[in-house]
C-alpha atoms as a PDB file:
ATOM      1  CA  UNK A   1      52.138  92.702 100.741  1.00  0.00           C
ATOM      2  CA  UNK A   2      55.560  91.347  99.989  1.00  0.00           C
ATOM      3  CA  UNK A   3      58.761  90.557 102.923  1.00  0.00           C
ATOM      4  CA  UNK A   4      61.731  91.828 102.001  1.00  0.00           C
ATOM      5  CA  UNK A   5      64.702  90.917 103.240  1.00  0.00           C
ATOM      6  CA  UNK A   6      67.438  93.900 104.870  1.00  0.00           C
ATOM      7  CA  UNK A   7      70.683  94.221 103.327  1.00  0.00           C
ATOM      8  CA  UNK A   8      73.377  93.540 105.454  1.00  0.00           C
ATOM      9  CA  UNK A   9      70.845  92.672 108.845  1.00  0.00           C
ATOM     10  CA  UNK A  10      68.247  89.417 109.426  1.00  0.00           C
ATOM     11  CA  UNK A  11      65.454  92.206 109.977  1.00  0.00           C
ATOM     12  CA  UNK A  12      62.871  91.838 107.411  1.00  0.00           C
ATOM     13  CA  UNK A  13      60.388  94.110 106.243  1.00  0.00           C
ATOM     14  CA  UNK A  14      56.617  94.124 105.144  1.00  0.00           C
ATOM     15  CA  UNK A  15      55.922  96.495 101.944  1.00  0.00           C
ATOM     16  CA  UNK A  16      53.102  96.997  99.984  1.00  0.00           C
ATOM     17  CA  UNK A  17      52.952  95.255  96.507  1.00  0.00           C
ATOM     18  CA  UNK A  18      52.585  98.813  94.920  1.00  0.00           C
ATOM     19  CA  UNK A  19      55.647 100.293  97.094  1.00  0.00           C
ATOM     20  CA  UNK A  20      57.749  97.952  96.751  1.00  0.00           C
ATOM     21  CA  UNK A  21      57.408  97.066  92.321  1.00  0.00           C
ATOM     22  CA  UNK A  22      57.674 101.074  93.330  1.00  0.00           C
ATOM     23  CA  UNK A  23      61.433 100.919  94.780  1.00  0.00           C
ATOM     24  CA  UNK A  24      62.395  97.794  92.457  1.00  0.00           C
ATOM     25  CA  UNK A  25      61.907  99.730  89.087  1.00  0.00           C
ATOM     26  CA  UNK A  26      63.548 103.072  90.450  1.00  0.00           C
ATOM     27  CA  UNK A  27      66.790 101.071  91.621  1.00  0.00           C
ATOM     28  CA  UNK A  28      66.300  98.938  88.134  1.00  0.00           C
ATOM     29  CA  UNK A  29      66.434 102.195  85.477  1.00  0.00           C
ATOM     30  CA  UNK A  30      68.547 104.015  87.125  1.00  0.00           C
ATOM     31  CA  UNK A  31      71.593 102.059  85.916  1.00  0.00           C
ATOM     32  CA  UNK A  32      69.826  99.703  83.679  1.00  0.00           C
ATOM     33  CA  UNK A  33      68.290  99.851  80.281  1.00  0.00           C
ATOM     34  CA  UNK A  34      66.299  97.272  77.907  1.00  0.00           C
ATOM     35  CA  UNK A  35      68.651  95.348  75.463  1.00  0.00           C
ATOM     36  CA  UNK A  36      68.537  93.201  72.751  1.00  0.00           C
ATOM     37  CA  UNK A  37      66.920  89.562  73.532  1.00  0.00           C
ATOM     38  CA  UNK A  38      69.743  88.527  71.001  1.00  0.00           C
ATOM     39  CA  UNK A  39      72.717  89.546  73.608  1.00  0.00           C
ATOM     40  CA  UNK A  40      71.779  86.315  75.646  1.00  0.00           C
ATOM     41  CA  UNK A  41      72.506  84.132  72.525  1.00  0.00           C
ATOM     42  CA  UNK A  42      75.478  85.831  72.371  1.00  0.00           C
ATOM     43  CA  UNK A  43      76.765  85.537  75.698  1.00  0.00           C
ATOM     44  CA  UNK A  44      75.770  81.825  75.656  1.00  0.00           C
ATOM     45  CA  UNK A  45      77.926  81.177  72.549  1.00  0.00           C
ATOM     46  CA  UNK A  46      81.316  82.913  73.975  1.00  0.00           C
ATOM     47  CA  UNK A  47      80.721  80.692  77.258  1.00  0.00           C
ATOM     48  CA  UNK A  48      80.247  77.517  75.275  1.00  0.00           C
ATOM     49  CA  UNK A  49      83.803  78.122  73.438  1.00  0.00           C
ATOM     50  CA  UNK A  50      85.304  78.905  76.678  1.00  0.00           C
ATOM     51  CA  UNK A  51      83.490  75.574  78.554  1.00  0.00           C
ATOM     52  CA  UNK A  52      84.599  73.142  75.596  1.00  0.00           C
ATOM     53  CA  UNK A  53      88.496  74.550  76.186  1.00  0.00           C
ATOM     54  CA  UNK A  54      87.788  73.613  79.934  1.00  0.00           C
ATOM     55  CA  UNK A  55      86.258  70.353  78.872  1.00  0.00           C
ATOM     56  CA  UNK A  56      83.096  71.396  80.634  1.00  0.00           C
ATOM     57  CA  UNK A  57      80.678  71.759  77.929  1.00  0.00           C
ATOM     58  CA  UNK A  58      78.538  69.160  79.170  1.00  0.00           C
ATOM     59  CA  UNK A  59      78.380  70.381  82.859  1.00  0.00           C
ATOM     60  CA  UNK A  60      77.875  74.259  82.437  1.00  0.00           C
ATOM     61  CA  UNK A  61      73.724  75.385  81.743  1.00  0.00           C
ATOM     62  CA  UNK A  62      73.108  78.542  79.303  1.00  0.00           C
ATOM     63  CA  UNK A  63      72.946  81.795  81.126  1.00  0.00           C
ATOM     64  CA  UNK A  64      70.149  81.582  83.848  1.00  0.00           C
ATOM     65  CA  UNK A  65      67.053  84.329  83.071  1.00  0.00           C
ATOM     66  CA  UNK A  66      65.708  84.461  87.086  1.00  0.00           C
ATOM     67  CA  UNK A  67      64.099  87.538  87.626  1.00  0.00           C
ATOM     68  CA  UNK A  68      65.991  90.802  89.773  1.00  0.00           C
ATOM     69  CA  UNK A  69      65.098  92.105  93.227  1.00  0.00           C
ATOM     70  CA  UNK A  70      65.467  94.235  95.740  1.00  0.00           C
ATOM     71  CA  UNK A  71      66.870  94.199  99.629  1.00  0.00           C
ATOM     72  CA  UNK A  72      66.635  97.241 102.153  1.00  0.00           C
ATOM     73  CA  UNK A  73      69.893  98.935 103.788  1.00  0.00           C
ATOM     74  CA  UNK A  74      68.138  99.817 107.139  1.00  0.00           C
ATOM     75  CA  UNK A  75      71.342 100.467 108.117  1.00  0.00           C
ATOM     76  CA  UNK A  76      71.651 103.483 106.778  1.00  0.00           C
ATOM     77  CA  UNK A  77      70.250 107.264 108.460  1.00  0.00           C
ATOM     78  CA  UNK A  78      66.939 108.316 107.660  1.00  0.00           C
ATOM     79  CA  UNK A  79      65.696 104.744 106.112  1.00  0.00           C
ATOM     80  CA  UNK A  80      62.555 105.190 107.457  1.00  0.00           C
ATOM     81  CA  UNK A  81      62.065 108.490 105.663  1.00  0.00           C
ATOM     82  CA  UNK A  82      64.025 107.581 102.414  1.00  0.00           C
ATOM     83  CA  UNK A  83      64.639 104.022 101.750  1.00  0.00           C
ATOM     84  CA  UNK A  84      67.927 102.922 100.210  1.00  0.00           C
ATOM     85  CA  UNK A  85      68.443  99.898  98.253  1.00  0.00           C
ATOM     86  CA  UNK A  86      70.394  96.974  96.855  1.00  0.00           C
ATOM     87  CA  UNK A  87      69.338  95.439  93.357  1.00  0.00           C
ATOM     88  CA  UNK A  88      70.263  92.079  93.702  1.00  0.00           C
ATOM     89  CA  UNK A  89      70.792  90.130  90.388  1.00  0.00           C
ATOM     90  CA  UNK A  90      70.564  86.091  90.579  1.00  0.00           C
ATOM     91  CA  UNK A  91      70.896  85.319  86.889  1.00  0.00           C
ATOM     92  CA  UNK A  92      74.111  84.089  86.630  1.00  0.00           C
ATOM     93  CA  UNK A  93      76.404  83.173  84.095  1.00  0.00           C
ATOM     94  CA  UNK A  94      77.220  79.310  85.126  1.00  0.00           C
ATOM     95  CA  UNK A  95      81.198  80.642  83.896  1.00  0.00           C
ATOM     96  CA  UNK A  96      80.991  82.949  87.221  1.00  0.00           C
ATOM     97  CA  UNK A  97      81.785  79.369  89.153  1.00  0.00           C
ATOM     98  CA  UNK A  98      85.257  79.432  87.110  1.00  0.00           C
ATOM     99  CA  UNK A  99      86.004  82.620  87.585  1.00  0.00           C
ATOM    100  CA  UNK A 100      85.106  82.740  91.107  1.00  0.00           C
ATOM    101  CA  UNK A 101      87.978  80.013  92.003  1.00  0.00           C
ATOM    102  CA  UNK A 102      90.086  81.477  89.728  1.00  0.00           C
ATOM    103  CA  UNK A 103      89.484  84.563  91.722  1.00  0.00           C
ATOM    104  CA  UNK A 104      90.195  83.131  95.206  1.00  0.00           C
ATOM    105  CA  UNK A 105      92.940  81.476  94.559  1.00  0.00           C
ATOM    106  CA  UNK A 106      94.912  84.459  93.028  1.00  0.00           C
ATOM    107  CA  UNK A 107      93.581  86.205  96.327  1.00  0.00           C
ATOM    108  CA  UNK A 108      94.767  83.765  98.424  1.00  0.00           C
ATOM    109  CA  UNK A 109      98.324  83.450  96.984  1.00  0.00           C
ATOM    110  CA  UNK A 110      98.488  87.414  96.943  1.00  0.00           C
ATOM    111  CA  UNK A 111      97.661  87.515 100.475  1.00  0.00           C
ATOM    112  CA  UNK A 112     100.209  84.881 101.514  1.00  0.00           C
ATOM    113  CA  UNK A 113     103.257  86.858 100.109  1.00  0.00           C
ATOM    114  CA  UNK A 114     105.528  87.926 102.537  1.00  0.00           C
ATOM    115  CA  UNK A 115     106.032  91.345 101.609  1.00  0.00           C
ATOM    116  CA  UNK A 116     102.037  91.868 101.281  1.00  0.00           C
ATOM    117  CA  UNK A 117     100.546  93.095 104.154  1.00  0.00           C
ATOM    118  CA  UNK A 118      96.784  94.536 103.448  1.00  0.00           C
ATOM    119  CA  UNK A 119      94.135  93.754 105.274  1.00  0.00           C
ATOM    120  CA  UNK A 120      91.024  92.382 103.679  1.00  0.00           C
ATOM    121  CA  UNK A 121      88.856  91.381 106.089  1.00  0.00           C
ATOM    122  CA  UNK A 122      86.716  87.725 105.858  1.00  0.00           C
ATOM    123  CA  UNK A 123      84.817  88.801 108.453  1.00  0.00           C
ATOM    124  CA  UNK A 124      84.358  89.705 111.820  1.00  0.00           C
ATOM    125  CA  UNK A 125      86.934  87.764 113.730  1.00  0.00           C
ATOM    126  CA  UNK A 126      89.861  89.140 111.690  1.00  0.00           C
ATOM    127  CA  UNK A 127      88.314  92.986 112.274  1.00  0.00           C
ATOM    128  CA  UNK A 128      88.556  92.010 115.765  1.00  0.00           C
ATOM    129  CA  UNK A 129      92.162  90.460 115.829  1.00  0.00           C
ATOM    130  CA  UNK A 130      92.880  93.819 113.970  1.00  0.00           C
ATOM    131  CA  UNK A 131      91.395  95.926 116.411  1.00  0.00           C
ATOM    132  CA  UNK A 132      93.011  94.292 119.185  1.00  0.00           C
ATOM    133  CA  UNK A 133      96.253  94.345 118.235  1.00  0.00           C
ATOM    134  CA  UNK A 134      96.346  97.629 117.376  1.00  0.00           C
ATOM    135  CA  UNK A 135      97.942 100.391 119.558  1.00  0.00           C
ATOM    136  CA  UNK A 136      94.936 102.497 121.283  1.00  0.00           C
ATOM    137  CA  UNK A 137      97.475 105.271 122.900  1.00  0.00           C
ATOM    138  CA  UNK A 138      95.812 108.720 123.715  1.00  0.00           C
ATOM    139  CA  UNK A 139      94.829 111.009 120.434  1.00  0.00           C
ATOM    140  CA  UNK A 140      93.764 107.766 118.608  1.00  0.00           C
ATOM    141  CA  UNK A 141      90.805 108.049 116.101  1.00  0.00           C
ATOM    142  CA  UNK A 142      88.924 106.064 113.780  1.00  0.00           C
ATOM    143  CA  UNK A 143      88.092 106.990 110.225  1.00  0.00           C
ATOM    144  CA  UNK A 144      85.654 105.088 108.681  1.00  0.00           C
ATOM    145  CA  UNK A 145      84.405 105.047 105.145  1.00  0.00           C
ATOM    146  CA  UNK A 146      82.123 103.176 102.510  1.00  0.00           C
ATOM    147  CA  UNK A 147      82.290 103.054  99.017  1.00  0.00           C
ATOM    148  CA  UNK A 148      79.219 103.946  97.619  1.00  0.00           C
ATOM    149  CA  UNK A 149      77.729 101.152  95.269  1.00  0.00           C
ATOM    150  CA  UNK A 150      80.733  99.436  94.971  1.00  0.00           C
ATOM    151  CA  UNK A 151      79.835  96.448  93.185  1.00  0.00           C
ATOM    152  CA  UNK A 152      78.131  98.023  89.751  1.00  0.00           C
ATOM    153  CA  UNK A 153      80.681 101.300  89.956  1.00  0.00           C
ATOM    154  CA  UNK A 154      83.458  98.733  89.240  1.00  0.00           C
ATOM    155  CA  UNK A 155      84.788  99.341  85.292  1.00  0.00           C
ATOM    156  CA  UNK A 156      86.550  97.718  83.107  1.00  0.00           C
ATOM    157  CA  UNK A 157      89.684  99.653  83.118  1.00  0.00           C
ATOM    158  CA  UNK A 158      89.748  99.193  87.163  1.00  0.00           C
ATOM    159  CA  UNK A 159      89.292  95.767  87.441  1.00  0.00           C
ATOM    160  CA  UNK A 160      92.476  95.331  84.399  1.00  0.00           C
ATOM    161  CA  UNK A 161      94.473  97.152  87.115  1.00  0.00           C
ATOM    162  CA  UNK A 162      92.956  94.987  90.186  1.00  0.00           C
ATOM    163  CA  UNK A 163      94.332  91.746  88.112  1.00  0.00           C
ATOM    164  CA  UNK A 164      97.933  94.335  87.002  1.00  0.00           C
ATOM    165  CA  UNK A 165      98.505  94.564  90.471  1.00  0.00           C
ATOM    166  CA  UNK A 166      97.653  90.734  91.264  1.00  0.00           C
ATOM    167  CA  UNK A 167     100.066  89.609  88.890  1.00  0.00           C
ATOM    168  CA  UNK A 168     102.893  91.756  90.027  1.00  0.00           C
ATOM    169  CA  UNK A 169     103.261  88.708  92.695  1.00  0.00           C
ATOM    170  CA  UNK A 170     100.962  86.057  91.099  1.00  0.00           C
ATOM    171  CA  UNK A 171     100.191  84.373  87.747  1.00  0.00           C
ATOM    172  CA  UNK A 172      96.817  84.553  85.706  1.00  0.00           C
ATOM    173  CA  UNK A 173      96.708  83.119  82.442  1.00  0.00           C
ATOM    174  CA  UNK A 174      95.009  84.507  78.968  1.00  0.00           C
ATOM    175  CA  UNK A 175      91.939  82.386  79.339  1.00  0.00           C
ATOM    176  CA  UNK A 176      92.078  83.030  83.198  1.00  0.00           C
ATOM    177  CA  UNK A 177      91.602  86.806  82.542  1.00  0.00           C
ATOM    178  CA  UNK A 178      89.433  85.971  79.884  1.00  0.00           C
ATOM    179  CA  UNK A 179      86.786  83.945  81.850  1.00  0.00           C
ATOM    180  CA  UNK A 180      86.835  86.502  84.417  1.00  0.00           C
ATOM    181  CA  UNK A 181      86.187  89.478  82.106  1.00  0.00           C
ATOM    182  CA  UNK A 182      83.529  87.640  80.356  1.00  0.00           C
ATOM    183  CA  UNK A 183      81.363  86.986  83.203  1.00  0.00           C
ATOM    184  CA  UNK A 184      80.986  90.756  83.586  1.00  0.00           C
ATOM    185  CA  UNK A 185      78.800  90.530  80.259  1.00  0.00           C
ATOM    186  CA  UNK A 186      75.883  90.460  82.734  1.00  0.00           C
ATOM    187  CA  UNK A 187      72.315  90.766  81.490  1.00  0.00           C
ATOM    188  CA  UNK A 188      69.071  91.526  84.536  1.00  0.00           C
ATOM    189  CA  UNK A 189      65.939  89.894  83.736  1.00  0.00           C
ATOM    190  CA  UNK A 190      62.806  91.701  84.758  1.00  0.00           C
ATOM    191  CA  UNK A 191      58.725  90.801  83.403  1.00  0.00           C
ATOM    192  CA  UNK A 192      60.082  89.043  81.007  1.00  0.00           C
ATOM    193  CA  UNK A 193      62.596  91.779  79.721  1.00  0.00           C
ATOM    194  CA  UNK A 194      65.931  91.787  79.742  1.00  0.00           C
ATOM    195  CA  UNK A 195      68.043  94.737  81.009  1.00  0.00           C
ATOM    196  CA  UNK A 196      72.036  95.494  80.177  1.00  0.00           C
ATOM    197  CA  UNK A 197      73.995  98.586  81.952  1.00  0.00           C
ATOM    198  CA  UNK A 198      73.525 101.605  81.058  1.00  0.00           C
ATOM    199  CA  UNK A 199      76.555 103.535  78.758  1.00  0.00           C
ATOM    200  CA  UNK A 200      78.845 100.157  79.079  1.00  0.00           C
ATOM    201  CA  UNK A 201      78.450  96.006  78.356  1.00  0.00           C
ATOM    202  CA  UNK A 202      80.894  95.644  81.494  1.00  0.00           C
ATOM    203  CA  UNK A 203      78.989  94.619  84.869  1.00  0.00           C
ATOM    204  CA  UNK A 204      79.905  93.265  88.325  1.00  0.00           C
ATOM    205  CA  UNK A 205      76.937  92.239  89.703  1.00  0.00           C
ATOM    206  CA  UNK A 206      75.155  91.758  93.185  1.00  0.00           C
ATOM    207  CA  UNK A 207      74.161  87.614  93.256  1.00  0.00           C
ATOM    208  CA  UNK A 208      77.105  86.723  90.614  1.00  0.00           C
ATOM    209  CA  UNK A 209      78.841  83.922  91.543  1.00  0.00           C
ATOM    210  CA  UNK A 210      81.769  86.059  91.759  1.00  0.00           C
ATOM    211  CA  UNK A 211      80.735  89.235  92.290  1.00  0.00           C
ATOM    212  CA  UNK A 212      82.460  89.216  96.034  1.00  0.00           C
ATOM    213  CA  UNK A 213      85.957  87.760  94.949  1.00  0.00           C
ATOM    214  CA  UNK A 214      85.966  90.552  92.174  1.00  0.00           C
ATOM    215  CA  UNK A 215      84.953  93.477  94.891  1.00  0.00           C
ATOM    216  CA  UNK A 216      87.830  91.734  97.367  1.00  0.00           C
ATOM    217  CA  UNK A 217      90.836  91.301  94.325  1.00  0.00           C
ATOM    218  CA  UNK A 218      89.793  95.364  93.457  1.00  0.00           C
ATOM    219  CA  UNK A 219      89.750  95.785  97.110  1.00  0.00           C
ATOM    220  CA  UNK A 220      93.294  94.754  97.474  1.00  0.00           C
ATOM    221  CA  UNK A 221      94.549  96.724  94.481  1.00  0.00           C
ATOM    222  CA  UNK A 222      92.165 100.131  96.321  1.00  0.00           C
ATOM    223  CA  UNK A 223      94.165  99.316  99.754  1.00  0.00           C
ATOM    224  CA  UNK A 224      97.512  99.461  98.163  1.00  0.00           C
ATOM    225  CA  UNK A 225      97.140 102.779  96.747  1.00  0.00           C
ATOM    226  CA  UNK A 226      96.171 103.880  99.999  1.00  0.00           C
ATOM    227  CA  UNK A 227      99.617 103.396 101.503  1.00  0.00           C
ATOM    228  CA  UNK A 228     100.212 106.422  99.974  1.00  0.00           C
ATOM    229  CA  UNK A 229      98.483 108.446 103.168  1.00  0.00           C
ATOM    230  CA  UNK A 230      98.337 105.348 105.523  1.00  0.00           C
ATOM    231  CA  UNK A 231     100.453 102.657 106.465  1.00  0.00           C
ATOM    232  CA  UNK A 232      98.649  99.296 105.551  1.00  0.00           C
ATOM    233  CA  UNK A 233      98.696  97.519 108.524  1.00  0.00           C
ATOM    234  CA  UNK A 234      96.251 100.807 110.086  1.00  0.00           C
ATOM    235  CA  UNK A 235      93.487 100.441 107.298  1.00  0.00           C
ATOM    236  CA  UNK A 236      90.852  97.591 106.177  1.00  0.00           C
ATOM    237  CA  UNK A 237      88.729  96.902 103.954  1.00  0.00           C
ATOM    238  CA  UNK A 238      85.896  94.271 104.535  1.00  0.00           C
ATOM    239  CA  UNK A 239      84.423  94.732 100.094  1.00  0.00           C
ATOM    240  CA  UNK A 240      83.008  98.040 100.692  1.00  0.00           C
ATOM    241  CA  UNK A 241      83.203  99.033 104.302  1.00  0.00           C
ATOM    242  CA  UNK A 242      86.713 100.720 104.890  1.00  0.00           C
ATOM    243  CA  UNK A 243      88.199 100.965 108.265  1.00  0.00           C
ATOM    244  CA  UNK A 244      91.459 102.518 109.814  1.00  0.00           C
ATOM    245  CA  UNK A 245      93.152 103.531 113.215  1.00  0.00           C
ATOM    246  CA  UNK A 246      94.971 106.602 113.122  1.00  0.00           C
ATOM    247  CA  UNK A 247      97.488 107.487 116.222  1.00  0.00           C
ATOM    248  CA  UNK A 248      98.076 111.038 117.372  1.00  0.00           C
ATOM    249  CA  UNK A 249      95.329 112.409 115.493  1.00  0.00           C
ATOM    250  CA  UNK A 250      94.143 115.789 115.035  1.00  0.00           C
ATOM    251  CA  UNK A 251      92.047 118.138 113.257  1.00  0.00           C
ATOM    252  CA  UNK A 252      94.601 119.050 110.083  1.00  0.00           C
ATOM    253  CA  UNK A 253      95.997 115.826 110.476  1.00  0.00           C
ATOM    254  CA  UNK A 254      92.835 113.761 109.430  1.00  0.00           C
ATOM    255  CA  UNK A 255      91.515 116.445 107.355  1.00  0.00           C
ATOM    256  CA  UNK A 256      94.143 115.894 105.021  1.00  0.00           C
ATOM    257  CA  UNK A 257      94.064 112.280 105.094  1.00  0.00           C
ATOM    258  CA  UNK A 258      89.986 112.367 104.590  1.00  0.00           C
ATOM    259  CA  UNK A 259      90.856 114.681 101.448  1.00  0.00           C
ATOM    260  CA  UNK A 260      93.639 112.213 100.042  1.00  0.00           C
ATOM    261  CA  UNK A 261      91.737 108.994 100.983  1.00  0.00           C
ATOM    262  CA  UNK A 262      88.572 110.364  98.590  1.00  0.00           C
ATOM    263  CA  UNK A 263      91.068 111.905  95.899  1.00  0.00           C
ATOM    264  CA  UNK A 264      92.641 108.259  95.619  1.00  0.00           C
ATOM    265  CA  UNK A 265      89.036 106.722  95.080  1.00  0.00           C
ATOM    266  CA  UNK A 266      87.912 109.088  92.842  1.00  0.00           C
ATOM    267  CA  UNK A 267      90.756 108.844  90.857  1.00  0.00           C
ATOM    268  CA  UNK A 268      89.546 105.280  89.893  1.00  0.00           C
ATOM    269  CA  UNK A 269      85.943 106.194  89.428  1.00  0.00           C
ATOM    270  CA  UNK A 270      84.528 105.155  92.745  1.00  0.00           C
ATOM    271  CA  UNK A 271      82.678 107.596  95.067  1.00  0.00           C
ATOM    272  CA  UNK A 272      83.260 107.289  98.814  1.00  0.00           C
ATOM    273  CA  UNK A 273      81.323 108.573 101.931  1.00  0.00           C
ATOM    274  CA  UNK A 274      83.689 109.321 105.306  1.00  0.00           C
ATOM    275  CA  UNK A 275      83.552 109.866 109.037  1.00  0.00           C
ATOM    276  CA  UNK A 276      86.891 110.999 110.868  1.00  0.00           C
ATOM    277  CA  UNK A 277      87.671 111.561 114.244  1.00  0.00           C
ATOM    278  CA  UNK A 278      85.428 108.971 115.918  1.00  0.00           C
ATOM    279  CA  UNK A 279      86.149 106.799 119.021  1.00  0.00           C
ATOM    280  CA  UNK A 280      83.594 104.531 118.342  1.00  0.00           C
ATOM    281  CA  UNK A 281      82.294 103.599 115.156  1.00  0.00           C
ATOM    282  CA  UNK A 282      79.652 100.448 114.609  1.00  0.00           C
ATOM    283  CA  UNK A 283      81.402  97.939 111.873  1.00  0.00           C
ATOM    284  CA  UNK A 284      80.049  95.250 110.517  1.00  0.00           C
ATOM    285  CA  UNK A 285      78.136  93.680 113.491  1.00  0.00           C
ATOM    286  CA  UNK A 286      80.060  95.308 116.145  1.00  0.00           C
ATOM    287  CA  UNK A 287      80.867  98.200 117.778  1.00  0.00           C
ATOM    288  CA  UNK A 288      84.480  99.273 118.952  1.00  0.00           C
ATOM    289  CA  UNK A 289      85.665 101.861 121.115  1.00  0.00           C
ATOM    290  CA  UNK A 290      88.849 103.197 121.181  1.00  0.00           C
ATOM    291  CA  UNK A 291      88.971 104.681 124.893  1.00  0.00           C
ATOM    292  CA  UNK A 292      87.879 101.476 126.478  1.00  0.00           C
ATOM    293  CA  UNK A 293      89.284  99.110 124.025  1.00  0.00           C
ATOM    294  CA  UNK A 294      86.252  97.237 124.022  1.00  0.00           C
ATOM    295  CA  UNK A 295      83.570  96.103 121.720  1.00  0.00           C
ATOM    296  CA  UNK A 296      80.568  94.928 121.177  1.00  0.00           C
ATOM    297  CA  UNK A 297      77.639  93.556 119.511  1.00  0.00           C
ATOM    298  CA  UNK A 298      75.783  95.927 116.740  1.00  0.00           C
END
């Protein structure tokens, strides 16, 4: 037997050898297929140039080769029944450090514009500064949404209007946009083998070192377009759990706001599942409730 760790709880699980090389190489060829040994030369070249410009070529290693795996969402219904799962990639191009502070820093300065309001979530403290500032008057509802493998459904063409949007209030230079698209030439490494995306080179990967500032800086450009059915101060995003407030809600009423919500993602190639008209919805590692204001833990 191997232990496998959850996904987003500290529960771990025991699984059969069998069951569990099982799960991995169902998640793994679903969206992955066996490339050319050669692409890893490649990739290692492209991030040399780009170290020696940073005067980092004796500081940054080749492209790791550690070998993928596999985490369980218990979290989600019927896991018992019909396991979900999270390939989780640790070999990392040593680049992803660059980008990732490149990353966070344009995130940071976006955020701390004064005529930016969105709400991207850190963690559970700020969800729970949200929640309690919010008005809770009669007729309130939640709506609450996920975005269904965010991470790997991220393209190309989304994330070049993620850093658009960015640098309608911020600056990002050629090689800044260039070290951060270049880190999404992500290989997986399994028995030896080595794995590229299926249909495209781009990747966003689960274990990159920026994989989560990538998800967030899409995030913000995602929440933006959203003001187009709800006002940005009602609606989070903590990478790809989605949460808003909604005030004198009603059937119709969130209806057509569940419709436009999953129109907006879809529009940008990302597939969304959605709740409406809740009271109390489990987030994160909480749960709040809109009748008694209160929360607690999940």
């Amino acid at each position: 037997n191997v232990i496998v760790p959850a996904d987003k709880t500290t529960n771990m699980y025991l699984v059969s050898t069998e069951r569990y090389n099982k799960l991995l190489t169902e998640n793994l060829t679903k969206t992955y297929k066996k490339a050319n040994p050669e692409k890893k030369d490649d990739i290692d070249k492209i991030s040399a140039k780009l170290a020696q410009s940073l005067e980092l070529e004796d500081r940054v290693q080749r492209f790791t080769e550690e070998q993928c795996f596999i985490t369980l969402k218990d979290h989600k219904e019927n896991f018992k029944n019909t396991p979900q799962c999270r390939l989780i990639n640790p070999a990392k191009n040593e680049l992803g450090k660059i980008s990732k502070q490149i990353l966070e820093k344009t995130i940071t300065r976006l955020l701390e514009k004064t005529n930016t309001n969105l709400n991207l979530w850190k963690n559970t403290k700020e969800v729970l500064n949200w929640f309690h500032g919010m008005n809770k008057e009669s007729k309130t509802k939640f709506v609450k949404f996920d975005v269904v493998e965010f991470y790997p459904s991220i393209t190309e063409d989304l994330l070049d209007k993620a850093i658009q949007f960015a640098m309608q209030t911020t600056e990002l230079s050629p090689r800044d946009i260039q070290i951060i698209k270049h880190t999404k030439n992500a290989l997986l490494f399994h028995n030896g083998e080595v794995w590229e995306k299926k249909n495209r080179n781009f990747d966003v990967t689960m274990g990159s070192f920026d994989g989560a500032e990538t998800c967030e800086i899409v995030g913000l450009y995602m929440l933006n377009q959203l003001q187009q059915c709800i006002p940005a101060n009602q609606i989070g995003l903590y990478r790809d759990d989605g949460l808003a407030i909604i005030p004198q809600a009603n059937g119709p009423k969130l209806d057509r706001i569940r419709k436009k919500i999953t129109a907006i993602f879809k529009k940008e190639g990302l597939k969304i599942t959605i709740k409406t008209n809740l009271v109390e919805v489990d987030f994160l590692d909480v749960t709040l409730n809109l009748d008694s204001g209160k929360c607690f833990p999940f």
